[in-house]
C-alpha atoms as a PDB file:
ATOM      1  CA  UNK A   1     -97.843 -54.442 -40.586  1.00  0.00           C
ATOM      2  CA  UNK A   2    -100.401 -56.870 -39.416  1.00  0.00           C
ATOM      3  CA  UNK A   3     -98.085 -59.962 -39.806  1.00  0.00           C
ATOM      4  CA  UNK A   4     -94.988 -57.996 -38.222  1.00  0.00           C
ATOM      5  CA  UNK A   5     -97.351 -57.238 -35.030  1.00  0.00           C
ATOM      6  CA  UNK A   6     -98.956 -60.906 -35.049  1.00  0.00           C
ATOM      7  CA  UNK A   7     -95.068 -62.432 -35.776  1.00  0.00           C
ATOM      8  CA  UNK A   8     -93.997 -60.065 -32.755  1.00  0.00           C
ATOM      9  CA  UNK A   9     -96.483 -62.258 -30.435  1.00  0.00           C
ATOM     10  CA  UNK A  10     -99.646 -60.093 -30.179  1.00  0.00           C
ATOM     11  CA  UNK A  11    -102.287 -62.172 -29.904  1.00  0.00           C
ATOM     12  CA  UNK A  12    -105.754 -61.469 -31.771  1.00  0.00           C
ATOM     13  CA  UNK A  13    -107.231 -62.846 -29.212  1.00  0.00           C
ATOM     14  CA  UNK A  14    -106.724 -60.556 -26.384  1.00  0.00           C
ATOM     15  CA  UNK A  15    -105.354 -57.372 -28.788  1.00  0.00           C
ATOM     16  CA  UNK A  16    -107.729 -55.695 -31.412  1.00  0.00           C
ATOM     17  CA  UNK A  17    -105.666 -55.755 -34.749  1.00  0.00           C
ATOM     18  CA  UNK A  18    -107.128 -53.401 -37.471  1.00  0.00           C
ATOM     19  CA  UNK A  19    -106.566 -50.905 -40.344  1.00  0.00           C
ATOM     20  CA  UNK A  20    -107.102 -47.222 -38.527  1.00  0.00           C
ATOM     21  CA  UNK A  21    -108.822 -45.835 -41.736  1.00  0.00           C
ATOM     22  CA  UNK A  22    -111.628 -48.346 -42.075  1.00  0.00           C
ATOM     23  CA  UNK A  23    -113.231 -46.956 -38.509  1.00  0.00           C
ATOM     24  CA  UNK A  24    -114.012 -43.327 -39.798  1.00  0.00           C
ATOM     25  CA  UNK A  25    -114.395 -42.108 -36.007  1.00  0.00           C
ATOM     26  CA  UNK A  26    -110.903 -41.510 -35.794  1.00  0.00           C
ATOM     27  CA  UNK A  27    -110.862 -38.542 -38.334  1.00  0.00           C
ATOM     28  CA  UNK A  28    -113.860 -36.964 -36.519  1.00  0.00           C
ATOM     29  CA  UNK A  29    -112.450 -37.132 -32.876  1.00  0.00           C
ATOM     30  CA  UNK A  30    -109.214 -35.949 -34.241  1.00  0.00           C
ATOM     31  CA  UNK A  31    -111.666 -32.537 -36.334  1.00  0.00           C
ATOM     32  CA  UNK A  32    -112.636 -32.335 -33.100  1.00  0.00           C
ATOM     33  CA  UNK A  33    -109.992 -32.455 -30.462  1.00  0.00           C
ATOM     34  CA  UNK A  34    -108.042 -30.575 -33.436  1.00  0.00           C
ATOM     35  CA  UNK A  35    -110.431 -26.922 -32.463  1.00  0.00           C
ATOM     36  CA  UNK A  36    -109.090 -27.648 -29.278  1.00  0.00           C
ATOM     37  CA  UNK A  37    -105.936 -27.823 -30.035  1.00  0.00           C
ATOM     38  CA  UNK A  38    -103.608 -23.899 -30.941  1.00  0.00           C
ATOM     39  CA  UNK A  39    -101.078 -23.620 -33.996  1.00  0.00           C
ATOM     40  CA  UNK A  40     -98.077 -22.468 -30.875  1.00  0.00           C
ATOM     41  CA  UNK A  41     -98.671 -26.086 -29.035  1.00  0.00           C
ATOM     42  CA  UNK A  42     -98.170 -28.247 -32.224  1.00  0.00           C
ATOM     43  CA  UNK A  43     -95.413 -25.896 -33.681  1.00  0.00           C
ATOM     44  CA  UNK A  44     -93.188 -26.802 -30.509  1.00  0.00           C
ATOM     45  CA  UNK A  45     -93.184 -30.903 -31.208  1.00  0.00           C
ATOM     46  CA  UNK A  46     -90.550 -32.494 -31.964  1.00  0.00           C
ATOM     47  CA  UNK A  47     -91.209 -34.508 -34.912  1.00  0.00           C
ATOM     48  CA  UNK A  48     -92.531 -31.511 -36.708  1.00  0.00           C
ATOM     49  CA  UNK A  49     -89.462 -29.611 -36.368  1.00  0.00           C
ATOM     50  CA  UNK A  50     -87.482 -32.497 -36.952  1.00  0.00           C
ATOM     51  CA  UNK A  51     -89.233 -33.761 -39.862  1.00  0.00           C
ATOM     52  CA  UNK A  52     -90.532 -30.150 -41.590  1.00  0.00           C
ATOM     53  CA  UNK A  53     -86.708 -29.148 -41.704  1.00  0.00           C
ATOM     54  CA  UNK A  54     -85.908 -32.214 -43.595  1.00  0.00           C
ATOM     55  CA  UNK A  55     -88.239 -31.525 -45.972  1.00  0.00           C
ATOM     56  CA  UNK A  56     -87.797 -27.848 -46.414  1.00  0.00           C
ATOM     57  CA  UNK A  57     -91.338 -27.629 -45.859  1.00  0.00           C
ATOM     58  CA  UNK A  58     -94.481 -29.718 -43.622  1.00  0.00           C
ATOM     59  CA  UNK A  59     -97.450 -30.518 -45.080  1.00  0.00           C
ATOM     60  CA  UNK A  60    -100.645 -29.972 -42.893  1.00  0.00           C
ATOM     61  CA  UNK A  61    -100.923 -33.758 -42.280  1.00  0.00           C
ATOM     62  CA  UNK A  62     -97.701 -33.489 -40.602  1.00  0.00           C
ATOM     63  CA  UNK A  63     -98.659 -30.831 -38.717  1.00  0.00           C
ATOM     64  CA  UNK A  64    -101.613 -32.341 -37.499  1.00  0.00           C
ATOM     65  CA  UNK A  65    -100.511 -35.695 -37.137  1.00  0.00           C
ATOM     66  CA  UNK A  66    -100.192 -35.499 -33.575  1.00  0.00           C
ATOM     67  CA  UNK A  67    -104.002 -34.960 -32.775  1.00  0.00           C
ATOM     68  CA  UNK A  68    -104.719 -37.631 -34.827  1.00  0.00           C
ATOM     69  CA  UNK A  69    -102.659 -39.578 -32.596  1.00  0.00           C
ATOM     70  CA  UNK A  70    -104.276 -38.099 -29.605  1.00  0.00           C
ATOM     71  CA  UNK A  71    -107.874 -39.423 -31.336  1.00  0.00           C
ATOM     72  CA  UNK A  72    -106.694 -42.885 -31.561  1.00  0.00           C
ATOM     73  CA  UNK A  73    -105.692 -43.014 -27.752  1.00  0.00           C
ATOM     74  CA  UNK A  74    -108.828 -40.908 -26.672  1.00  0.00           C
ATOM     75  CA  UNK A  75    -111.059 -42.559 -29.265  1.00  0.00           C
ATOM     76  CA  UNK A  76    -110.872 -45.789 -27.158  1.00  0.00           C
ATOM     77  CA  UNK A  77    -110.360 -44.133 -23.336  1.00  0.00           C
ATOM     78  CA  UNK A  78    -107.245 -45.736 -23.046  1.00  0.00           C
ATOM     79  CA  UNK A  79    -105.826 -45.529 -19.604  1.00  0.00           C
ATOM     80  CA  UNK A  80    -101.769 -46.591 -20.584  1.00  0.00           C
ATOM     81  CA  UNK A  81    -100.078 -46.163 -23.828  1.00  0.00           C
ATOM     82  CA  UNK A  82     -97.235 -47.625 -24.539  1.00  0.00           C
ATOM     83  CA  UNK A  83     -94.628 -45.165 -25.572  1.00  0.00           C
ATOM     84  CA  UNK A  84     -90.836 -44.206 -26.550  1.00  0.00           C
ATOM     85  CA  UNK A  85     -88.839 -40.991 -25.317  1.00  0.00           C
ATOM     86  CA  UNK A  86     -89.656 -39.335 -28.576  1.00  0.00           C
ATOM     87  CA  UNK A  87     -93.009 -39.975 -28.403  1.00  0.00           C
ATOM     88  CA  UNK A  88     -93.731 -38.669 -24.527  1.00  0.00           C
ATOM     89  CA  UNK A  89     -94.510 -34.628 -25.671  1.00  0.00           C
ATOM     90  CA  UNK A  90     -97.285 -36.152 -27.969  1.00  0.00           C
ATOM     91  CA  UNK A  91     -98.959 -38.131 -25.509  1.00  0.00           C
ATOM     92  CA  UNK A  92     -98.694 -35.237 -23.121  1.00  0.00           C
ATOM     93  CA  UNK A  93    -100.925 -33.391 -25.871  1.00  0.00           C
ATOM     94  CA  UNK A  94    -103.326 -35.944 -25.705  1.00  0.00           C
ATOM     95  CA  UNK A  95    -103.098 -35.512 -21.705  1.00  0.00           C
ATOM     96  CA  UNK A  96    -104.080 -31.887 -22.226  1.00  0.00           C
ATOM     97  CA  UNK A  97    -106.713 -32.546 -24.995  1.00  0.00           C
ATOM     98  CA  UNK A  98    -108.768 -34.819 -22.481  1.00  0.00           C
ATOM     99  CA  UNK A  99    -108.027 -32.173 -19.529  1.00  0.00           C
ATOM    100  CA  UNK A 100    -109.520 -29.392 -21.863  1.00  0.00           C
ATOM    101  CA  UNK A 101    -112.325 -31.053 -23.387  1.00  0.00           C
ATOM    102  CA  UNK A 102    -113.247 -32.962 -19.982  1.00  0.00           C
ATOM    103  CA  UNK A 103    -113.277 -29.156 -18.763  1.00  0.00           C
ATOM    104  CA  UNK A 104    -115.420 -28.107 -21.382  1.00  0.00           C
ATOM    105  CA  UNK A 105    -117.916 -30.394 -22.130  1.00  0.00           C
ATOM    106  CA  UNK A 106    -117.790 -32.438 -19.269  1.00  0.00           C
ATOM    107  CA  UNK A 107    -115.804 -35.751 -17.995  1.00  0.00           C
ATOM    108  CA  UNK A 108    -115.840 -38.133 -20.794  1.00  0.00           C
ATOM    109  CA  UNK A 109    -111.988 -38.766 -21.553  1.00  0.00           C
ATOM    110  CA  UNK A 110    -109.255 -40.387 -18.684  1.00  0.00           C
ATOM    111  CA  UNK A 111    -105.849 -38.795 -18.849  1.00  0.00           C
ATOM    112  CA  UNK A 112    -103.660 -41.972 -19.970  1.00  0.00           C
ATOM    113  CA  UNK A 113    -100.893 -42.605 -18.491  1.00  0.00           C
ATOM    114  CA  UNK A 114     -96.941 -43.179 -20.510  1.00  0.00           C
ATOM    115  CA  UNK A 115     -95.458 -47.087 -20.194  1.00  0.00           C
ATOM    116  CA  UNK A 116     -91.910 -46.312 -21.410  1.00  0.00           C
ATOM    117  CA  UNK A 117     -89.654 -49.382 -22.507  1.00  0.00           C
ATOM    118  CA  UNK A 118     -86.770 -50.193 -19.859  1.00  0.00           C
ATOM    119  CA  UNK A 119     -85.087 -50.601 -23.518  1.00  0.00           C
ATOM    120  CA  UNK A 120     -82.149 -48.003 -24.420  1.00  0.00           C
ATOM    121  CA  UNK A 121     -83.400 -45.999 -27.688  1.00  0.00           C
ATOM    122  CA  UNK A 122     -81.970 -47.305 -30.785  1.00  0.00           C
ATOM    123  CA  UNK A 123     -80.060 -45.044 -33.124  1.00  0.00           C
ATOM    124  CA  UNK A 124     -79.703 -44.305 -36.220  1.00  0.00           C
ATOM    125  CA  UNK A 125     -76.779 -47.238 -37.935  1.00  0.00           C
ATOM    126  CA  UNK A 126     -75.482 -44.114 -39.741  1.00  0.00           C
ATOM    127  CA  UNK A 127     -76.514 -40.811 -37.676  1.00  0.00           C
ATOM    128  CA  UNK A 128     -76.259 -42.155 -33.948  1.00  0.00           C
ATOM    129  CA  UNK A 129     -77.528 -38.291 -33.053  1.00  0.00           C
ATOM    130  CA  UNK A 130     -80.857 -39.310 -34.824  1.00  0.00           C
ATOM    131  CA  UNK A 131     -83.493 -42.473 -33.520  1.00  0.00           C
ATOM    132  CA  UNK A 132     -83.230 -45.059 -36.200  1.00  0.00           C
ATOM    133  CA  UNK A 133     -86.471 -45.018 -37.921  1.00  0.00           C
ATOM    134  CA  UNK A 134     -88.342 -46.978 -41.117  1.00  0.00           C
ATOM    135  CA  UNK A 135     -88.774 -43.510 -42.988  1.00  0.00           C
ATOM    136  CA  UNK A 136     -85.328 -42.856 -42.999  1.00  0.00           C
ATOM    137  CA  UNK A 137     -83.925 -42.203 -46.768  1.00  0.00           C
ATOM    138  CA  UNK A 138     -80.555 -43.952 -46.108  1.00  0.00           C
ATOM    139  CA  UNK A 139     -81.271 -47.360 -47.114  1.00  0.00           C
ATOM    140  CA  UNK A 140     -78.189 -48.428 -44.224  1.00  0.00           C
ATOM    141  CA  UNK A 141     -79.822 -46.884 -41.043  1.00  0.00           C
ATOM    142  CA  UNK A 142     -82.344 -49.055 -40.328  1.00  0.00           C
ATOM    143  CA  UNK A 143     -82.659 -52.641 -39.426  1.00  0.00           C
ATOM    144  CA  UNK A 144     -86.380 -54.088 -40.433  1.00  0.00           C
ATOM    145  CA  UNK A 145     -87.638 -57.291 -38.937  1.00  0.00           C
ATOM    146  CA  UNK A 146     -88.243 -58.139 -42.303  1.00  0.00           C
ATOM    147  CA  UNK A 147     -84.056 -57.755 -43.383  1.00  0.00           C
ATOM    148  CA  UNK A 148     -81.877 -60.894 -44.541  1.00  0.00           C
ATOM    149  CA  UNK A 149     -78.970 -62.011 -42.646  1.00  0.00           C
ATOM    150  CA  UNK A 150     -76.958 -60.530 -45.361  1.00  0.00           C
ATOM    151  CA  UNK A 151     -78.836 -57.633 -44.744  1.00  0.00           C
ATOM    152  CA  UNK A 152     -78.343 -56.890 -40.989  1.00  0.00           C
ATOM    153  CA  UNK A 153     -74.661 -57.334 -41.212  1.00  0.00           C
ATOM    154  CA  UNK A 154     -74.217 -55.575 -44.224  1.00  0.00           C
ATOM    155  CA  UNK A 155     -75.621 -52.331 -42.422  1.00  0.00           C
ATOM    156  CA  UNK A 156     -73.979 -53.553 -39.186  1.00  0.00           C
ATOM    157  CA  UNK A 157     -70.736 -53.623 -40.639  1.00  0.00           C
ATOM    158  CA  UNK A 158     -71.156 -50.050 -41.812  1.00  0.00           C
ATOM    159  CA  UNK A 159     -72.431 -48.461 -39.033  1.00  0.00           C
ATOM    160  CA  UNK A 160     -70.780 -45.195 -38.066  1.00  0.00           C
ATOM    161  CA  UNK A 161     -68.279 -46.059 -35.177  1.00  0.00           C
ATOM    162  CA  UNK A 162     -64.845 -44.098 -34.458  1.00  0.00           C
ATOM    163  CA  UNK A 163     -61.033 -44.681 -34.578  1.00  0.00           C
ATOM    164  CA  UNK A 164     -61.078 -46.119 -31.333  1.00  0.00           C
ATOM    165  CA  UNK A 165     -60.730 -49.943 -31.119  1.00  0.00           C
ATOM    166  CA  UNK A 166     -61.505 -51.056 -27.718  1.00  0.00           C
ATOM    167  CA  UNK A 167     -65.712 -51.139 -26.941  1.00  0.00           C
ATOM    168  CA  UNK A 168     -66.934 -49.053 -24.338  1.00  0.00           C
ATOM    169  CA  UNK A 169     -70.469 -47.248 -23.250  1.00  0.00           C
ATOM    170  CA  UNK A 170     -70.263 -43.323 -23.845  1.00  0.00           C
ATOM    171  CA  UNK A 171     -73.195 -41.892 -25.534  1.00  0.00           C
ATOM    172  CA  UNK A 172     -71.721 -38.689 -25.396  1.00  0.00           C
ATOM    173  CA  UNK A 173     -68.290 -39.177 -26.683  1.00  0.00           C
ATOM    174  CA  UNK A 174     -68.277 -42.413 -28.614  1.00  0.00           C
ATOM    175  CA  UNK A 175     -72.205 -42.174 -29.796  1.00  0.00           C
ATOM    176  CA  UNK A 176     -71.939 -44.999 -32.440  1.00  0.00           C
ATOM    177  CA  UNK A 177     -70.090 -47.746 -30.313  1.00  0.00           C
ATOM    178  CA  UNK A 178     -72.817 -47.027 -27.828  1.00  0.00           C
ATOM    179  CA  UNK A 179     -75.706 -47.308 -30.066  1.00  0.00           C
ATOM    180  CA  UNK A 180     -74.121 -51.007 -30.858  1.00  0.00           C
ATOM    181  CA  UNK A 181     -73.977 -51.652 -27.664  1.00  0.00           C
ATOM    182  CA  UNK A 182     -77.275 -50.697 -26.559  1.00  0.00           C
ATOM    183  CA  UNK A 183     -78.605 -52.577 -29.440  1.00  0.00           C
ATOM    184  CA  UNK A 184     -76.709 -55.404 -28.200  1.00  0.00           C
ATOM    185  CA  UNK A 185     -78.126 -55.299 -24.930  1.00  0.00           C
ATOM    186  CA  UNK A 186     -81.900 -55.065 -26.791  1.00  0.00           C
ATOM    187  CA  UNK A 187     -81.737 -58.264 -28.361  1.00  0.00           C
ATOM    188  CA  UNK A 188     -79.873 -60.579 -25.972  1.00  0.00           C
ATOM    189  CA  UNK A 189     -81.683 -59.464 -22.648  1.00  0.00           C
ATOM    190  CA  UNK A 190     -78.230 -58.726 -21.492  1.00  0.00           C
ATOM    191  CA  UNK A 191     -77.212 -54.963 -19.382  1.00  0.00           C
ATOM    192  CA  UNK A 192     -75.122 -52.931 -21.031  1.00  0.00           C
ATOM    193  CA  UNK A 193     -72.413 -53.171 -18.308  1.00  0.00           C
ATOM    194  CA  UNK A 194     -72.848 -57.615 -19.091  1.00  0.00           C
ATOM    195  CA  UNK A 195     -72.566 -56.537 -23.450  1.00  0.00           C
ATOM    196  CA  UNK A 196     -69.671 -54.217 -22.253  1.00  0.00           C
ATOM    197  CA  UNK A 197     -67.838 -57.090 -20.230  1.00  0.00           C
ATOM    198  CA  UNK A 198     -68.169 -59.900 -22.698  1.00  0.00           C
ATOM    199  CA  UNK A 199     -66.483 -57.843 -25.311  1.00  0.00           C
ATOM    200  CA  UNK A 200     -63.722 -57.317 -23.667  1.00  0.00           C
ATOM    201  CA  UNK A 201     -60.545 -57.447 -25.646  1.00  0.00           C
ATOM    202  CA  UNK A 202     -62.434 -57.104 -29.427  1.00  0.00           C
ATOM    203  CA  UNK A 203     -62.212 -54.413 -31.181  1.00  0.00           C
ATOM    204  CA  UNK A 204     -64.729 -52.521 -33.081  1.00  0.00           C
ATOM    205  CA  UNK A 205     -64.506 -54.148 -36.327  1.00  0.00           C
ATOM    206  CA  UNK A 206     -64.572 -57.590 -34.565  1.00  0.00           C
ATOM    207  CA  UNK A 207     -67.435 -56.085 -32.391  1.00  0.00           C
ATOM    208  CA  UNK A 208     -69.749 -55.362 -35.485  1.00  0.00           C
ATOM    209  CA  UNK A 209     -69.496 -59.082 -36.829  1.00  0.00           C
ATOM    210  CA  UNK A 210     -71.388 -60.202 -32.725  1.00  0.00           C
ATOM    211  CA  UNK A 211     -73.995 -57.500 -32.716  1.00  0.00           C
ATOM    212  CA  UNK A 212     -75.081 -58.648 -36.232  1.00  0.00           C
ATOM    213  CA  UNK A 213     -75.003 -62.491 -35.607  1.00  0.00           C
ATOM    214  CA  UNK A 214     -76.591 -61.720 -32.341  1.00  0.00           C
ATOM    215  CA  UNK A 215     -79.376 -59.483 -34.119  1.00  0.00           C
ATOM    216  CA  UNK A 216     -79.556 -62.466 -36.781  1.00  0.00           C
ATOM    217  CA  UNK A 217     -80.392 -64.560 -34.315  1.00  0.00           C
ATOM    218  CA  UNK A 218     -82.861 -62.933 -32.394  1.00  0.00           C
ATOM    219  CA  UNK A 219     -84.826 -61.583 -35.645  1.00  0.00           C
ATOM    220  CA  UNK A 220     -84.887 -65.075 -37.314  1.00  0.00           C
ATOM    221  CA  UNK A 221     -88.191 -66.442 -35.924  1.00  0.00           C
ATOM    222  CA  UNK A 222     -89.852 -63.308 -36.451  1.00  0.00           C
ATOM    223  CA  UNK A 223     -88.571 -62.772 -40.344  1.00  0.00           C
ATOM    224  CA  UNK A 224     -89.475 -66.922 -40.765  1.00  0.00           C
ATOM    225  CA  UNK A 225     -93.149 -66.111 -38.854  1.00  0.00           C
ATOM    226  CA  UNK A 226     -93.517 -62.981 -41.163  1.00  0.00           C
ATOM    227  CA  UNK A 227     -92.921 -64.129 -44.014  1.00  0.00           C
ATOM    228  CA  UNK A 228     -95.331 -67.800 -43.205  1.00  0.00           C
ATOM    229  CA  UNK A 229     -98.301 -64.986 -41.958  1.00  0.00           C
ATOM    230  CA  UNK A 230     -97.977 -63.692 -45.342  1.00  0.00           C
ATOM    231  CA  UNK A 231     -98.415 -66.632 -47.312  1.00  0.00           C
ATOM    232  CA  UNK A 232    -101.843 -66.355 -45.100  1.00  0.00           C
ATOM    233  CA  UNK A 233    -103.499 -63.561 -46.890  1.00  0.00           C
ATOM    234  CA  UNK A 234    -106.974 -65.419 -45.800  1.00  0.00           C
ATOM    235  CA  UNK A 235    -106.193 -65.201 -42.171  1.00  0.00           C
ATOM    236  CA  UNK A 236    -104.428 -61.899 -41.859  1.00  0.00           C
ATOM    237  CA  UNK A 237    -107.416 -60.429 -43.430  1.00  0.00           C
ATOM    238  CA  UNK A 238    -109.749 -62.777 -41.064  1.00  0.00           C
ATOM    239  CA  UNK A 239    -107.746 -60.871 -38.529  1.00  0.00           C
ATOM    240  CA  UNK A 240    -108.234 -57.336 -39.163  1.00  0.00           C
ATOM    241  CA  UNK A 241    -112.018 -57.828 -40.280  1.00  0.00           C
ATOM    242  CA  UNK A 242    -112.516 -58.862 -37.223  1.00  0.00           C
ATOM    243  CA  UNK A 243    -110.629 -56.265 -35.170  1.00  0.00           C
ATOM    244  CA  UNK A 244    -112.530 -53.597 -37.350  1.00  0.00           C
ATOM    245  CA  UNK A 245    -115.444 -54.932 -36.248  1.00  0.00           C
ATOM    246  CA  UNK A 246    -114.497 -54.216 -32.478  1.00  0.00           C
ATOM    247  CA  UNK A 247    -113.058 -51.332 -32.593  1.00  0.00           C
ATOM    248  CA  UNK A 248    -116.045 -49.811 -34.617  1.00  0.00           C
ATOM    249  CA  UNK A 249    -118.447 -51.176 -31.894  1.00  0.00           C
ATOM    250  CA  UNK A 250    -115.912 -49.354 -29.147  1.00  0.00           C
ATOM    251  CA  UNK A 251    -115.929 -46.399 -31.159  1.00  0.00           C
ATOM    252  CA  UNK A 252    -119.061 -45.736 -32.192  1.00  0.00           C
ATOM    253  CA  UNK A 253    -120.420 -45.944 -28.409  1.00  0.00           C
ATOM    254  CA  UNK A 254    -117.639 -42.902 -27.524  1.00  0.00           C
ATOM    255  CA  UNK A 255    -118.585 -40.762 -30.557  1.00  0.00           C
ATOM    256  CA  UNK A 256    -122.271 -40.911 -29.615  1.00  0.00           C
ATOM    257  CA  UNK A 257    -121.181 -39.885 -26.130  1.00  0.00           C
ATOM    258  CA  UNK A 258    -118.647 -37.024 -27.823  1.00  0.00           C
ATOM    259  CA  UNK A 259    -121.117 -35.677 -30.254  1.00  0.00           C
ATOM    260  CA  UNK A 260    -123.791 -35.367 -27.556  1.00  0.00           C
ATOM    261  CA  UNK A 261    -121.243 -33.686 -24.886  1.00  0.00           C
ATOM    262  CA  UNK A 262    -120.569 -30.800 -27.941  1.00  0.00           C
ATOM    263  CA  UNK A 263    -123.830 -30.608 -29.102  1.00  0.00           C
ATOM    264  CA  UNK A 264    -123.635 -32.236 -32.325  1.00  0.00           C
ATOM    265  CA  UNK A 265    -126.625 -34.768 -30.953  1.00  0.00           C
END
């Protein structure tokens, strides 16, 4: 993970890369923020719905998943997180977490704030109803930074489409050419309306072979960087040491603060 983030262009030097389970304040804001928090409001997310009916049955982690994800963003006051669509109902929990425990205890916690990607959402290569995502179990649905050229258009070339030849952008009636289309758009900088235009005149078969050279092409450096970071094991584990060091520091001053407003202190 480190080397996709550092190939992606964060830089160490102005971002704080580290392991989340090495800084042991995270599991005790999230005990925490988790009394706060009733069984209704995490019932009604969306990843637990999604996720516990794929599985026939959720585990607690996944149940409580979402305040831990509420402790990371409160554990460091964080004013902006950076967000998808799907991920907008849990920030709004931690909204309400710092509203209730500011409330309670006293201000200690700013209400951050969504930055949502201009970026249409991705879809599944195989399910276009369904985000793609890594944890997916079929192996063609997702593209990884990490994939081969034979890879990409491999799953490219057998992502769910329709009969229709010509490409066009209708989420709601051609789901699959759209989801090409929008990850089209994604990886050249291009509008969709610009994708839309320049395909004029292929069809979808034709269609598939562009996206994938186009998605080649723009995940090249990052595969090449990934794969040079970890031939680094020395530095990516410079890296994190170091960010564990921060965020402890950062975290240790807000738990001291936390413990004192609940009376643990």
């Amino acid at each position: 993970m480190a080397a996709s983030l550092l190939a992606c262009g964060i830089d160490p030097a102005r971002a704080v890369l580290f392991q989340q389970s090495v800084v042991q304040e995270h599991a005790e804001l999230c005990w925490i923020l988790g009394c706060l928090t009733s069984l209704p409001r995490l019932r009604h997310l969306p990843q637990w719905k999604m996720k516990s009916k794929q599985k026939s049955e959720g585990s607690v982690g996944l149940y409580t998943y979402p305040v831990l994800q509420a402790a990371d963003i409160l554990l460091y006051k964080s004013t902006h997180v950076p967000v998808g669509e799907d991920q907008v109902q849990h920030l709004e929990l931690a909204q309400n977490l710092a509203r209730v425990f500011n409330t309670r205890y006293g201000p200690v916690f700013p209400q951050p704030r969504a930055l949502l990607s201009s970026t249409q959402k991705v879809k599944s290569l195989r399910d276009p109803s369904s985000k793609m995502s890594k944890s997916d179990p079929q192996t063609l649905a997702t593209i990884f930074l990490t994939d081969t050229p034979d890879d990409i258009v491999l799953k490219i070339r057998r992502a769910v489409t329709d009969f229709t030849s010509e490409v066009t952008f209708d989420p709601e009636n051609r789901p699959g050419v759209a989801n090409l289309v929008s990850l089209h758009a994604a990886v050249t900088g291009c509008t969709v309306d610009e994708v839309v235009g320049l395909s004029v005149g292929l069809d979808t078969g034709e269609y598939k072979g562009v996206v994938a050279e186009a998605v080649v092409e723009r995940l090249r450096p990052i595969r090449t960087e990934i794969q040079r970071l970890r031939a680094d094991r020395a530095y990516l584990h410079s890296v994190l040491e170091q960010g564990a060091e921060t965020a402890r520091c950062l975290a240790t001053m807000v738990m001291e603060e936390v413990r004192k407003r609940v009376g643990f202190s």
